[in-house]
C-alpha atoms as a PDB file:
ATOM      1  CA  UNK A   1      28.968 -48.382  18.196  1.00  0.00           C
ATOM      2  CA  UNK A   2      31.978 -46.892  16.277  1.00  0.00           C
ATOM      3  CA  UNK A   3      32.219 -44.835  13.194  1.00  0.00           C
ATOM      4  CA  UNK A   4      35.478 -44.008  11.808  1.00  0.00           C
ATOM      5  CA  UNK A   5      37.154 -44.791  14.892  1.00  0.00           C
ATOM      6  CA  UNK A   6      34.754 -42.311  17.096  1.00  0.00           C
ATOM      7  CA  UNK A   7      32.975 -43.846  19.854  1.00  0.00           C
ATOM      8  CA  UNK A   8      29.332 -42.432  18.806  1.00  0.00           C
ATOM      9  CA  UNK A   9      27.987 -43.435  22.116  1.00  0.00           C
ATOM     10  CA  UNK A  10      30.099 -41.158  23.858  1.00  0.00           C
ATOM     11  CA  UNK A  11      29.814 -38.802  21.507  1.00  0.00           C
ATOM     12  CA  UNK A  12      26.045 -38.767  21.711  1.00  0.00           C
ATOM     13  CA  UNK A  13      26.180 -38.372  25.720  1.00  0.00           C
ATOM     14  CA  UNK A  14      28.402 -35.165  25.085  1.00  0.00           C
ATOM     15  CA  UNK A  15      26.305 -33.681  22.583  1.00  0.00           C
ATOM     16  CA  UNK A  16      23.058 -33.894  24.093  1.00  0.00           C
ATOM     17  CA  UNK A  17      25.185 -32.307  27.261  1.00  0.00           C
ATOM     18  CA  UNK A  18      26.330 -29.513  25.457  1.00  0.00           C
ATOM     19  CA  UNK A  19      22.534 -28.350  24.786  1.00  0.00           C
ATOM     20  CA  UNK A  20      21.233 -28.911  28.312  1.00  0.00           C
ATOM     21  CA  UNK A  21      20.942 -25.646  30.484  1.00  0.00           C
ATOM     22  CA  UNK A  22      23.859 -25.782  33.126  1.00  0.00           C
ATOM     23  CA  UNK A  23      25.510 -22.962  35.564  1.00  0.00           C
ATOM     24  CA  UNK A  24      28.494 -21.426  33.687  1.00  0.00           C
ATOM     25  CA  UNK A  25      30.638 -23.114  35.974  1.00  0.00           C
ATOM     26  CA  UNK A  26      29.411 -26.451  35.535  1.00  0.00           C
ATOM     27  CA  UNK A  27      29.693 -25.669  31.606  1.00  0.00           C
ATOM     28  CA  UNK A  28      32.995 -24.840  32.131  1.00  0.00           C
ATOM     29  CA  UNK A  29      34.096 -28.272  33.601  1.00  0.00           C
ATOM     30  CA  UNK A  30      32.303 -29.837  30.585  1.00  0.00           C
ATOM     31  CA  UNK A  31      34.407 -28.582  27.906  1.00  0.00           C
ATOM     32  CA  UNK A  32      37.587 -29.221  29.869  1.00  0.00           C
ATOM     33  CA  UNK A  33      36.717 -32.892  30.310  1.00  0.00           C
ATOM     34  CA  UNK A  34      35.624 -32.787  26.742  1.00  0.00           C
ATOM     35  CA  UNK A  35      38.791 -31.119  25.028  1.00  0.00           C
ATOM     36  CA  UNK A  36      40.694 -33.964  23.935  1.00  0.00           C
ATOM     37  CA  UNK A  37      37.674 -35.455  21.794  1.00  0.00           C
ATOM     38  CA  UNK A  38      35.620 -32.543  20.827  1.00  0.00           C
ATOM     39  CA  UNK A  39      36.814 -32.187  17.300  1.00  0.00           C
ATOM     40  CA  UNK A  40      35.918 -35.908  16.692  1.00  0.00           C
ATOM     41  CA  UNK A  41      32.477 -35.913  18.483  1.00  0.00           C
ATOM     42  CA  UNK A  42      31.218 -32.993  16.841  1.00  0.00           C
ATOM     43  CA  UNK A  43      31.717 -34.103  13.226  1.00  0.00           C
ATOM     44  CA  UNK A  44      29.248 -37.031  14.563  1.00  0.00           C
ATOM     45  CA  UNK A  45      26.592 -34.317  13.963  1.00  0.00           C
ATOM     46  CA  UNK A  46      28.417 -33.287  10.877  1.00  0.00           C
ATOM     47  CA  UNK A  47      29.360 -29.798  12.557  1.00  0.00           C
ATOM     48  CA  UNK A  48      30.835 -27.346   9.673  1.00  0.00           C
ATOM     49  CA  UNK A  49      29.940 -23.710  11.473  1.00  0.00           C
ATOM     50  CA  UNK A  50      33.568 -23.018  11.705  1.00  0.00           C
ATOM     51  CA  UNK A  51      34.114 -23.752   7.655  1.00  0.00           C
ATOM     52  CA  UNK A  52      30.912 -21.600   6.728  1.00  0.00           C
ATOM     53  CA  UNK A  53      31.986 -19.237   8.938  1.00  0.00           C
ATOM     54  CA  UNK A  54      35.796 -18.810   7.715  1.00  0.00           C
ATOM     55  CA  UNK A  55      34.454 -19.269   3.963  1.00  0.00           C
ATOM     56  CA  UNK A  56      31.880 -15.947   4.378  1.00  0.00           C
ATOM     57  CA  UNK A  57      34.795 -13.898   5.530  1.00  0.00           C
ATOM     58  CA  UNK A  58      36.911 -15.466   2.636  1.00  0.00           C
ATOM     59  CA  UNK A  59      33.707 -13.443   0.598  1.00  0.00           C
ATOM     60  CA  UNK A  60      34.232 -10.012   1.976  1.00  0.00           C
ATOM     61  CA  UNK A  61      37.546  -9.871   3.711  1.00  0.00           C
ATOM     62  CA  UNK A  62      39.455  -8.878   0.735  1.00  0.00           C
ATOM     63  CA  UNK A  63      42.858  -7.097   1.649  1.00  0.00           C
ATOM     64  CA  UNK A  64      45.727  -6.719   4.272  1.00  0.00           C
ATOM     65  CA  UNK A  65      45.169 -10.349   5.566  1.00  0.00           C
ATOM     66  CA  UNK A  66      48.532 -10.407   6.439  1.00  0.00           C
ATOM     67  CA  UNK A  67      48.334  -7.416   8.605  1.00  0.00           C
ATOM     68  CA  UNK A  68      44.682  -7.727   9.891  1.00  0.00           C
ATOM     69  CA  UNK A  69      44.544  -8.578  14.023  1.00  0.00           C
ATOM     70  CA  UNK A  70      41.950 -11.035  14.563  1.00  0.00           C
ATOM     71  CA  UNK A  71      39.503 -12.185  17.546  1.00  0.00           C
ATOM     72  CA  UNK A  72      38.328 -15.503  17.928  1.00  0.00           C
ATOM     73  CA  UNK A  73      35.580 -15.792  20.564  1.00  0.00           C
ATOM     74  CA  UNK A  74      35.301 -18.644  22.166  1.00  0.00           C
ATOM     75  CA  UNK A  75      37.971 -19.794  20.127  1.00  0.00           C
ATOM     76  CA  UNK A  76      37.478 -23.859  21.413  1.00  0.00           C
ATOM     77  CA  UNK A  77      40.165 -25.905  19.818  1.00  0.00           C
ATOM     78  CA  UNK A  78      41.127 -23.751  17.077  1.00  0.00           C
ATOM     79  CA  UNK A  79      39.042 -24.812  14.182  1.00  0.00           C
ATOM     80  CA  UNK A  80      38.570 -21.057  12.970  1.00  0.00           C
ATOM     81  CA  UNK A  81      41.785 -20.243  13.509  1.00  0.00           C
ATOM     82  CA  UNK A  82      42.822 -23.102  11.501  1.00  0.00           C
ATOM     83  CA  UNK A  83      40.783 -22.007   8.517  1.00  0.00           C
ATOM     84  CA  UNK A  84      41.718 -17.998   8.837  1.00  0.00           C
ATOM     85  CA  UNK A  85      45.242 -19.332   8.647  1.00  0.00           C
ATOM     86  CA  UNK A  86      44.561 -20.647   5.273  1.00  0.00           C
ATOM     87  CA  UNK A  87      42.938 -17.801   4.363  1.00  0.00           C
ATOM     88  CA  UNK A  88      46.347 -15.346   4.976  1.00  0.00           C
ATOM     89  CA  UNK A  89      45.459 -14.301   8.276  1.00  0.00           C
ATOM     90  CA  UNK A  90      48.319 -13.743  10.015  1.00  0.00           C
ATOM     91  CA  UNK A  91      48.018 -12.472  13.618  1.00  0.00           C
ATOM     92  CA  UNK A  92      44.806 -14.377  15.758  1.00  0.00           C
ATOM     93  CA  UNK A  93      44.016 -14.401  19.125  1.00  0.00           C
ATOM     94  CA  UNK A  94      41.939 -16.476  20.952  1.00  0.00           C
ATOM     95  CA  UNK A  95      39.689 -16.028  24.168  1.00  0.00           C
ATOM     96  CA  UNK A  96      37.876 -19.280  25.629  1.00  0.00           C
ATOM     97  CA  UNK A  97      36.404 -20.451  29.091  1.00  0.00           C
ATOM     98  CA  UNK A  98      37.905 -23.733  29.025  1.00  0.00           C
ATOM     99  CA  UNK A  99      41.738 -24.056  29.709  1.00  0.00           C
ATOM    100  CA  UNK A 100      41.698 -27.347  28.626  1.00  0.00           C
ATOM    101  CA  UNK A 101      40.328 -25.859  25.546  1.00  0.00           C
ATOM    102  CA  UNK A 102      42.790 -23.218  25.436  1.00  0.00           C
ATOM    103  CA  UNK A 103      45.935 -26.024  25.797  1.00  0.00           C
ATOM    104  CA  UNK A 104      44.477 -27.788  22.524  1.00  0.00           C
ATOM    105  CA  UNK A 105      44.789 -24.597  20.987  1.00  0.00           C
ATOM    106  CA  UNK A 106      47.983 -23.203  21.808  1.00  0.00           C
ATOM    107  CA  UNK A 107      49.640 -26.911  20.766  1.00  0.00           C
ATOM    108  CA  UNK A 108      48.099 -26.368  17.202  1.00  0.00           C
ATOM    109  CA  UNK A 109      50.464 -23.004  17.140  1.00  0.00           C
ATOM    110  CA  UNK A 110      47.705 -20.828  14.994  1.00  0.00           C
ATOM    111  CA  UNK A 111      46.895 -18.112  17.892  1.00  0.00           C
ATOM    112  CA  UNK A 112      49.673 -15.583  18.289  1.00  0.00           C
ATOM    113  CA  UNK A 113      47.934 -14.852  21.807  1.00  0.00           C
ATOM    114  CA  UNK A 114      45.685 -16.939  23.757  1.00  0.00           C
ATOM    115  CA  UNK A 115      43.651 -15.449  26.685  1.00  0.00           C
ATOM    116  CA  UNK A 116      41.669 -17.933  29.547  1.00  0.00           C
ATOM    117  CA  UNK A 117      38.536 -15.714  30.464  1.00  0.00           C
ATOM    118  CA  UNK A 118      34.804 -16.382  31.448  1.00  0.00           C
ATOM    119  CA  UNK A 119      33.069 -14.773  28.567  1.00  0.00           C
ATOM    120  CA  UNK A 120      29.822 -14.139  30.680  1.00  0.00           C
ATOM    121  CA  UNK A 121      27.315 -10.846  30.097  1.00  0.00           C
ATOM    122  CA  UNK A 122      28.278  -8.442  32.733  1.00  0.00           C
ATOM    123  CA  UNK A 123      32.202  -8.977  32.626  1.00  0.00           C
ATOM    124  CA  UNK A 124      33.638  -7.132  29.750  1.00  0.00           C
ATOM    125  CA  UNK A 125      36.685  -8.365  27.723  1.00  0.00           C
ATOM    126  CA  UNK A 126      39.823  -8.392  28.838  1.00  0.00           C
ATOM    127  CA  UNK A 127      40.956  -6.197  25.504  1.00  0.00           C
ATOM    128  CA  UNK A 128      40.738  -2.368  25.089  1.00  0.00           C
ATOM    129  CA  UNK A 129      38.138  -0.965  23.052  1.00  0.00           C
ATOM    130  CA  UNK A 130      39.254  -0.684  19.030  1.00  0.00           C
ATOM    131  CA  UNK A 131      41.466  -3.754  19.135  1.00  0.00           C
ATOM    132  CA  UNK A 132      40.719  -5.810  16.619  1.00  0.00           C
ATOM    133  CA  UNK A 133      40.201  -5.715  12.436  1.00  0.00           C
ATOM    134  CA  UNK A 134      38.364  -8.443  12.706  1.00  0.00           C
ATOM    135  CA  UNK A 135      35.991 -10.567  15.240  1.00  0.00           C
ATOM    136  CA  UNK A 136      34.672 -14.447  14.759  1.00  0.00           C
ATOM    137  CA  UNK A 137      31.714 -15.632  16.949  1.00  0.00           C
ATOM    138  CA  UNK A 138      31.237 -18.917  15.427  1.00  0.00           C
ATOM    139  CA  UNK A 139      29.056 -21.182  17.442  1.00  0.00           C
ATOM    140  CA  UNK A 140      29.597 -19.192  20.230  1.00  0.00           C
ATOM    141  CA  UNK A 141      26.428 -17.311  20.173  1.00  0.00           C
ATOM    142  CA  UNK A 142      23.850 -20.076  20.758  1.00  0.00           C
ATOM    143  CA  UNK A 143      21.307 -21.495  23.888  1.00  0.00           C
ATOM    144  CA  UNK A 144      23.018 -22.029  26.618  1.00  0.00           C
ATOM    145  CA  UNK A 145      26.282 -20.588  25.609  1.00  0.00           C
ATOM    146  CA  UNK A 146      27.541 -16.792  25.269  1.00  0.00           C
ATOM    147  CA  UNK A 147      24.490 -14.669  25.953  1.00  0.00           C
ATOM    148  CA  UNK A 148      23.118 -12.227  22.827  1.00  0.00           C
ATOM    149  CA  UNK A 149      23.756  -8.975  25.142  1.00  0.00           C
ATOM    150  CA  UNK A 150      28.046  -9.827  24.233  1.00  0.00           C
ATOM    151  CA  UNK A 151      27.169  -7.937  20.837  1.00  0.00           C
ATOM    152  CA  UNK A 152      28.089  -4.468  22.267  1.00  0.00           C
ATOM    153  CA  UNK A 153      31.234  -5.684  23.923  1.00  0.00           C
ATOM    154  CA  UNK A 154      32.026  -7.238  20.853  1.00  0.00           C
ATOM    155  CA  UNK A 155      31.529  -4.139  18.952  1.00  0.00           C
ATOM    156  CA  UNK A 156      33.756  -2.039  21.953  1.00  0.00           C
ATOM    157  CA  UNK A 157      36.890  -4.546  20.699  1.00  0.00           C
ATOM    158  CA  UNK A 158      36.409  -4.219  17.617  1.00  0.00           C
ATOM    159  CA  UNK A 159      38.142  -1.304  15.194  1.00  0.00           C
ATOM    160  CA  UNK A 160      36.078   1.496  13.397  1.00  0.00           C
ATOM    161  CA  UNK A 161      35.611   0.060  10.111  1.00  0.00           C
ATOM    162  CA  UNK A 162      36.370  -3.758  11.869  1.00  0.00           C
ATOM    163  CA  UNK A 163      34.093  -6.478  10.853  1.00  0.00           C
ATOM    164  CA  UNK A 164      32.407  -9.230  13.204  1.00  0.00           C
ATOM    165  CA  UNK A 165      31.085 -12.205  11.736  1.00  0.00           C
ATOM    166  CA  UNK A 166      28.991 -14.370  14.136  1.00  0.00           C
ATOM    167  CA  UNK A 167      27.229 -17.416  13.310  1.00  0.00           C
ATOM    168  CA  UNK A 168      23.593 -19.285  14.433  1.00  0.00           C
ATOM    169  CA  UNK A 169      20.923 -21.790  14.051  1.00  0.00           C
ATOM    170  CA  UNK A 170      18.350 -20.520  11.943  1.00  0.00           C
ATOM    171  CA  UNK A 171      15.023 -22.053  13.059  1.00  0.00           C
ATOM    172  CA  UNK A 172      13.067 -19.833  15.628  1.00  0.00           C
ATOM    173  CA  UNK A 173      13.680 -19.694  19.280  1.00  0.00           C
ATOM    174  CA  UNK A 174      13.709 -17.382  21.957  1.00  0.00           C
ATOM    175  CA  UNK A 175      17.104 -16.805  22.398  1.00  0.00           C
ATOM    176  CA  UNK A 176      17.557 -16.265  18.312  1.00  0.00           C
ATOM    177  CA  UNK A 177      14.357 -13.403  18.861  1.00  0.00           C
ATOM    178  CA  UNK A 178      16.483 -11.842  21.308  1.00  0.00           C
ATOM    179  CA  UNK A 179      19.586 -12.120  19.760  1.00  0.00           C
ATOM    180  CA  UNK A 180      18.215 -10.431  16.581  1.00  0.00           C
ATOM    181  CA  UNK A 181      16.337  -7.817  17.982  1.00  0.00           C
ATOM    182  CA  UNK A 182      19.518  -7.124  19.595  1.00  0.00           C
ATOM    183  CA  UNK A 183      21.221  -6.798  16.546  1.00  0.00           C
ATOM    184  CA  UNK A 184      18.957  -4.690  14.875  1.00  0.00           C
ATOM    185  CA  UNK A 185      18.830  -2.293  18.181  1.00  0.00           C
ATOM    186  CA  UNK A 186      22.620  -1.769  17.244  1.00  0.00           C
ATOM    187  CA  UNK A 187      21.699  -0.797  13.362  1.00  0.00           C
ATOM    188  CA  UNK A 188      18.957   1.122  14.420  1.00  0.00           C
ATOM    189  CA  UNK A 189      22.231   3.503  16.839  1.00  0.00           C
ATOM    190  CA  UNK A 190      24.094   3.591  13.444  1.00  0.00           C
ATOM    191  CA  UNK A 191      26.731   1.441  15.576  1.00  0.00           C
ATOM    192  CA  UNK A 192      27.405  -1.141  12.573  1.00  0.00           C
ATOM    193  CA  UNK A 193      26.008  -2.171   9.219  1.00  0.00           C
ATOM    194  CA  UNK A 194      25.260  -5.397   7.807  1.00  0.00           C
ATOM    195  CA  UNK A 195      27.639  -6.736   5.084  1.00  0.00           C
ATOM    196  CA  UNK A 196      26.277  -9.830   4.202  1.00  0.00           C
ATOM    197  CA  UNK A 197      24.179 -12.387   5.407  1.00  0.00           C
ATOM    198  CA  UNK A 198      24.184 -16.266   4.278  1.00  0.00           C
ATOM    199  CA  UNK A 199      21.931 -18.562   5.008  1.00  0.00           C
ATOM    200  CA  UNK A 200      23.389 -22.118   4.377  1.00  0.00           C
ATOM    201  CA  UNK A 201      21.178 -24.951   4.377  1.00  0.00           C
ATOM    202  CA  UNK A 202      22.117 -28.390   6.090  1.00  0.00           C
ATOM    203  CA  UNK A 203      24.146 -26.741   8.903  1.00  0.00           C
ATOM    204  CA  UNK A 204      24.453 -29.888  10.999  1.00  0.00           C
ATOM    205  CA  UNK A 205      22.397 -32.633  12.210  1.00  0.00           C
ATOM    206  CA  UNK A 206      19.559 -31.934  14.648  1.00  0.00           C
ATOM    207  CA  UNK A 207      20.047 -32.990  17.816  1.00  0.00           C
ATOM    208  CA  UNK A 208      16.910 -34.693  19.296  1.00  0.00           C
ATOM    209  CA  UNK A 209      16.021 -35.469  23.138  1.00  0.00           C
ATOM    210  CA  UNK A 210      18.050 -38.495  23.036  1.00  0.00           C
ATOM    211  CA  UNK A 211      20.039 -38.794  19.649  1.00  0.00           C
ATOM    212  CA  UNK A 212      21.448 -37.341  16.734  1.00  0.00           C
ATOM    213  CA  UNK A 213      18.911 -36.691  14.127  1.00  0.00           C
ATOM    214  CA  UNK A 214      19.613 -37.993  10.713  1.00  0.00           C
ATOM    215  CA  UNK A 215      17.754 -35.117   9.546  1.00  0.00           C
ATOM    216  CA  UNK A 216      19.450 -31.294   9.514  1.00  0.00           C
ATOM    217  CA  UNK A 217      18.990 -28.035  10.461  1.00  0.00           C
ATOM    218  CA  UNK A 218      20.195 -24.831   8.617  1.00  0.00           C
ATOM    219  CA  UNK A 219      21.891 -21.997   9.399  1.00  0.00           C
ATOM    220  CA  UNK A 220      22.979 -18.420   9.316  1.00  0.00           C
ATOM    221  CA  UNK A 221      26.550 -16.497   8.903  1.00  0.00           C
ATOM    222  CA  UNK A 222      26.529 -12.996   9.301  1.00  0.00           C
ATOM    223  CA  UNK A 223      28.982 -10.263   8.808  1.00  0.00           C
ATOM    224  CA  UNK A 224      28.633  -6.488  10.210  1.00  0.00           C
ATOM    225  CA  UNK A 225      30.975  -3.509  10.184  1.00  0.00           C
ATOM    226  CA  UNK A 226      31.348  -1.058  12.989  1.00  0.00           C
ATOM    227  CA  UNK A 227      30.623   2.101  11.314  1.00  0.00           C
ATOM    228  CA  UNK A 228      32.658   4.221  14.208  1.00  0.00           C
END
């Protein structure tokens, strides 16, 4: 079956991959293989995380785009970056797993830097600490994928004053539990502040055991500041 010109059959095999539970390593070799067609399959499940994501900033990111340094983490094939761009962002770098990823990327000619790195819980960034004016997470941040204990590393990169915007599913789950009782732990240390938070309804199809749902779930952008 075809839609557009995407083979949905292939694309349905990758996306139920991409939620099963597999060794970082093994998740790793996924995305390369995946790279050249990743864009395409995931609009098969009507994937727009990237565009709410890059539209929230649009909402509260209001001078010195030009000047800003941005992170993108995992930054995949570039589909924030892409947006930012539009947005006057000037100077983005990207950090991603996948080199094959990371190729996709640099072709596109939105990252100004582009670093290949295992984003994993107990390896830190390869940045130094107060880097960055800004820090995307979008999609990055869900089962299976970067873990919820990144959040302080993410804050360590980030400049006093710096805002990180991270996206996720909304509906319950133990990973989203932990993930928001991890960001609360960090407002409760008067380490950052919450700047807005937007839930957005129809975030992309659901994925069930063996398809694409025609039905959706929603979603959440958020935005914090690093207070020092």
């Amino acid at each position: 079956m075809e839609k557009s010109g995407i083979d949905v059959a292939a694309a349905t095999k990758n996306l139920l991959t991409l939620y099963k539970d597999m060794a970082t390593e093994e998740k790793v070799m996924f995305y390369d293989s995946w790279a050249k067609n990743y864009e395409q399959h995931m609009s098969v499940m009507d994937y727009q995380a990237p565009r709410f994501g890059v539209e929230t900033v649009d909402s509260v990111y209001l001078e010195h785009r030009d000047s800003a340094l941005v992170l993108d983490v995992p930054c995949g094939t570039g589909l924030v970056a892409e947006g930012l761009q539009k947005l006057g962002f000037k100077n983005i770098h990207g950090i991603d797993g996948s080199e094959e990823m990371l190729k996709l990327a640099e072709s596109n000619g939105m990252y100004q830097s582009l670093i290949h790195c295992l984003v994993t819980a107990d390896k830190p960034l390869p940045v130094k600490a107060g880097t960055y004016d800004l820090v995307t997470v979008v999609g990055g941040i869900a089962q299976q994928h970067l873990p919820w204990s990144i959040l302080p590393e993410l804050l360590r990169v980030t400049k006093s004053g710096g805002l990180i915007c991270f996206t996720m599913r909304a509906e319950e789950s133990e990973h989203r539990s932990k993930l928001l009782a991890s960001v609360q732990e960090l407002v409760s240390k008067g380490l950052w502040e919450k700047v807005v938070e937007r839930y957005v309804e129809k975030w992309q199809k659901e994925m069930l055991p063996t398809q694409v749902a025609t039905e959706y779930v929603d979603g959440v952008v958020a935005v914090y500041r690093k207070k020092y």
